[in-house]
N, C-alpha and C. Protein backbone atom coordinates (compact mmCIF):
# COMPACT_ATOMS: atom_id res chain seq x y z
N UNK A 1 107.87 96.16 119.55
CA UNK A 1 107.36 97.43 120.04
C UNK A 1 105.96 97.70 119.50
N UNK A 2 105.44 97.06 118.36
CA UNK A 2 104.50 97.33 117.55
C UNK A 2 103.39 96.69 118.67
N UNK A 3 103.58 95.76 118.95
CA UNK A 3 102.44 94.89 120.11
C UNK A 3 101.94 95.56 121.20
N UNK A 4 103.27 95.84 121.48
CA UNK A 4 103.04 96.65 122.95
C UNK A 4 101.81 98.17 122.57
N UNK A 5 102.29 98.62 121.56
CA UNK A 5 101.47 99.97 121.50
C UNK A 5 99.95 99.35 120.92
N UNK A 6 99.58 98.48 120.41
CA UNK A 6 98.58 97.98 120.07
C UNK A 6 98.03 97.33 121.20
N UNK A 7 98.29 96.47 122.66
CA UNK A 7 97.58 96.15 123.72
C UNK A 7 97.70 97.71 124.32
N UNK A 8 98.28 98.89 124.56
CA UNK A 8 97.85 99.59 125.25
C UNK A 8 96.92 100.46 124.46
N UNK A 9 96.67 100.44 123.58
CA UNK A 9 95.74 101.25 122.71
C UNK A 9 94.45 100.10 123.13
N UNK A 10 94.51 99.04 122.89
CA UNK A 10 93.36 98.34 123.30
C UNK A 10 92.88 98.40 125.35
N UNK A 11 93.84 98.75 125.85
CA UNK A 11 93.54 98.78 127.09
C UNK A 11 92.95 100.14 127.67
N UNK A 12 93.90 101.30 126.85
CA UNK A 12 93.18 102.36 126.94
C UNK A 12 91.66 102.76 126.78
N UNK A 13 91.15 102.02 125.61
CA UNK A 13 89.88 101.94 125.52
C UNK A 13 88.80 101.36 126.01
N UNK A 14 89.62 100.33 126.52
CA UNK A 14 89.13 99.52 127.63
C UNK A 14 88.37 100.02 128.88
N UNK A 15 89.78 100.69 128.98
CA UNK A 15 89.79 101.74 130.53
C UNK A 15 88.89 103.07 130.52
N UNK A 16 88.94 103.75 129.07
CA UNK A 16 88.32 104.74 129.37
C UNK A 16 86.97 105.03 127.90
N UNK A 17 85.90 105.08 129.14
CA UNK A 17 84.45 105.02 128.08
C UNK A 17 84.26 106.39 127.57
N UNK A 18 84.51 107.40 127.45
CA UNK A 18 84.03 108.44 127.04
C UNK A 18 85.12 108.65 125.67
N UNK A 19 86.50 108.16 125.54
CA UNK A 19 87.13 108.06 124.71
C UNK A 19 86.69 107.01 123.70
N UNK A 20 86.06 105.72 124.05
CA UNK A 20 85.59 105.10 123.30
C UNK A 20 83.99 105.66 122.82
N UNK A 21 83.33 106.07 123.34
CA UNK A 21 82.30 106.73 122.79
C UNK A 21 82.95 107.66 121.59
N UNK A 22 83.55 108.30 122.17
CA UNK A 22 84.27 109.77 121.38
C UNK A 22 84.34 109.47 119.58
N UNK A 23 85.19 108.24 119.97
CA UNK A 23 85.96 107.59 118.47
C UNK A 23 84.65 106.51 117.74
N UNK A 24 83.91 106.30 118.52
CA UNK A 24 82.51 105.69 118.05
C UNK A 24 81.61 106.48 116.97
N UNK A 25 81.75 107.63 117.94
CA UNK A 25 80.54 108.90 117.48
C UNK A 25 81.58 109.34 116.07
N UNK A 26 82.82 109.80 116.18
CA UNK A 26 83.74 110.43 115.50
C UNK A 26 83.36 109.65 114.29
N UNK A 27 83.59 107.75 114.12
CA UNK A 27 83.41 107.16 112.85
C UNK A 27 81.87 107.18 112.78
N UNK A 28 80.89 107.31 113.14
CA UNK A 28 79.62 107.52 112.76
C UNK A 28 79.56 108.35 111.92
N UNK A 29 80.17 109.52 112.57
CA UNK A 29 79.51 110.88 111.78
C UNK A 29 80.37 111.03 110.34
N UNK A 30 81.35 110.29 110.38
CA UNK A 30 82.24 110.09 109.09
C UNK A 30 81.42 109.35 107.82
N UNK A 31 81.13 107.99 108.36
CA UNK A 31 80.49 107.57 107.72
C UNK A 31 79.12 107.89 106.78
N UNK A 32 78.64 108.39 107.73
CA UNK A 32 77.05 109.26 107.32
C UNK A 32 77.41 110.26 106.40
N UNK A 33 78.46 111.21 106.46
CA UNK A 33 79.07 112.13 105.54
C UNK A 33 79.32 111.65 104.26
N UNK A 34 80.31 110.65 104.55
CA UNK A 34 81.28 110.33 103.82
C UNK A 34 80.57 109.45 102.76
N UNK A 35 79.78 108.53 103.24
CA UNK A 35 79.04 107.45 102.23
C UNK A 35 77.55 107.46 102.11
N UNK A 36 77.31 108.68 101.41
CA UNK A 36 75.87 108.82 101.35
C UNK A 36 75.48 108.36 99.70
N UNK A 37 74.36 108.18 99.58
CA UNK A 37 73.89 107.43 98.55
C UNK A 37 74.38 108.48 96.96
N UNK A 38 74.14 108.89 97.27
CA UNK A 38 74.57 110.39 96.18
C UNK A 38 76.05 110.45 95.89
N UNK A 39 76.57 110.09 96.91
CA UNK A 39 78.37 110.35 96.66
C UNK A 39 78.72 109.16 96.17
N UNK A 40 78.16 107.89 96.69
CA UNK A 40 78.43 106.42 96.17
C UNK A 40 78.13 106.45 94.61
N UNK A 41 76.90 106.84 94.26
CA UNK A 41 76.72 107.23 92.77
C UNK A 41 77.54 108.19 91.68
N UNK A 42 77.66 108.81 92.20
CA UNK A 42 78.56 109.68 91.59
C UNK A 42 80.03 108.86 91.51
N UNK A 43 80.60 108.63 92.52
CA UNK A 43 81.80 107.84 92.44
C UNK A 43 81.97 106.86 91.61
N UNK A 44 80.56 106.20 91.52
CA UNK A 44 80.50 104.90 90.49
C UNK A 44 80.25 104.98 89.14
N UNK A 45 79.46 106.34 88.88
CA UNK A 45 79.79 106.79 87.56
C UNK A 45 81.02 107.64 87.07
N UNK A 46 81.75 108.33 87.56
CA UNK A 46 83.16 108.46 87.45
C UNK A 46 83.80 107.47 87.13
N UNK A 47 83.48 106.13 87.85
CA UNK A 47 84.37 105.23 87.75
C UNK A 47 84.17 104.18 85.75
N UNK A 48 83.00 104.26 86.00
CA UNK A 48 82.35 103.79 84.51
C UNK A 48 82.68 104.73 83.75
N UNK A 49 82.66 106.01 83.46
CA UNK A 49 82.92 107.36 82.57
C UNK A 49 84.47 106.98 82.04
N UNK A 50 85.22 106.86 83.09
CA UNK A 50 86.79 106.63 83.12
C UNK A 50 86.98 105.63 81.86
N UNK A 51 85.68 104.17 82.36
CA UNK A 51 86.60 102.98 81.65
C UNK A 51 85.80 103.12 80.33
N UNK A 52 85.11 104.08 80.16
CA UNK A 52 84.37 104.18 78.90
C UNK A 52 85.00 104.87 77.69
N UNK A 53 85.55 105.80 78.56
CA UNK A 53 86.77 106.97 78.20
C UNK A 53 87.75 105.81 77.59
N UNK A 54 88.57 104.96 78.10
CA UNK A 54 89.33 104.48 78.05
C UNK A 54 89.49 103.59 77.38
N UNK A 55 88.23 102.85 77.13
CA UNK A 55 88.07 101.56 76.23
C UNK A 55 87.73 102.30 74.58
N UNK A 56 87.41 103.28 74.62
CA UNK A 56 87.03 104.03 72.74
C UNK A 56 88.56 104.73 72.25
N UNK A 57 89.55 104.42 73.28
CA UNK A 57 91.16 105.16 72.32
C UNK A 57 91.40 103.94 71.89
């Protein structure tokens, strides 16, 4: 059953361009949000803070 819903999800998109635009634009604008240079930094010093934290007990 898993196949089947995975070729019609691929056919759907196939079939219809404004839905594939839709979900195009949708992960664009995620991305641009989501992984901006500032948030990547921050995340990566959190992540160093943590093991710094962690390595002096």
């Amino acid at each position: 059953m898993m196949v089947l819903m995975g070729s019609y999800s691929i056919v759907t998109l196939i079939e219809k361009k404004n839905l594939r635009y839709e979900l195009a634009q949708n992960g664009y604008e995620k991305f641009i949000n989501e992984f901006t240079s500032t948030k990547m930094a921050k995340g990566t010093k959190a992540v160093y803070e943590e093991i710094l934290s962690n390595s002096s007990k």
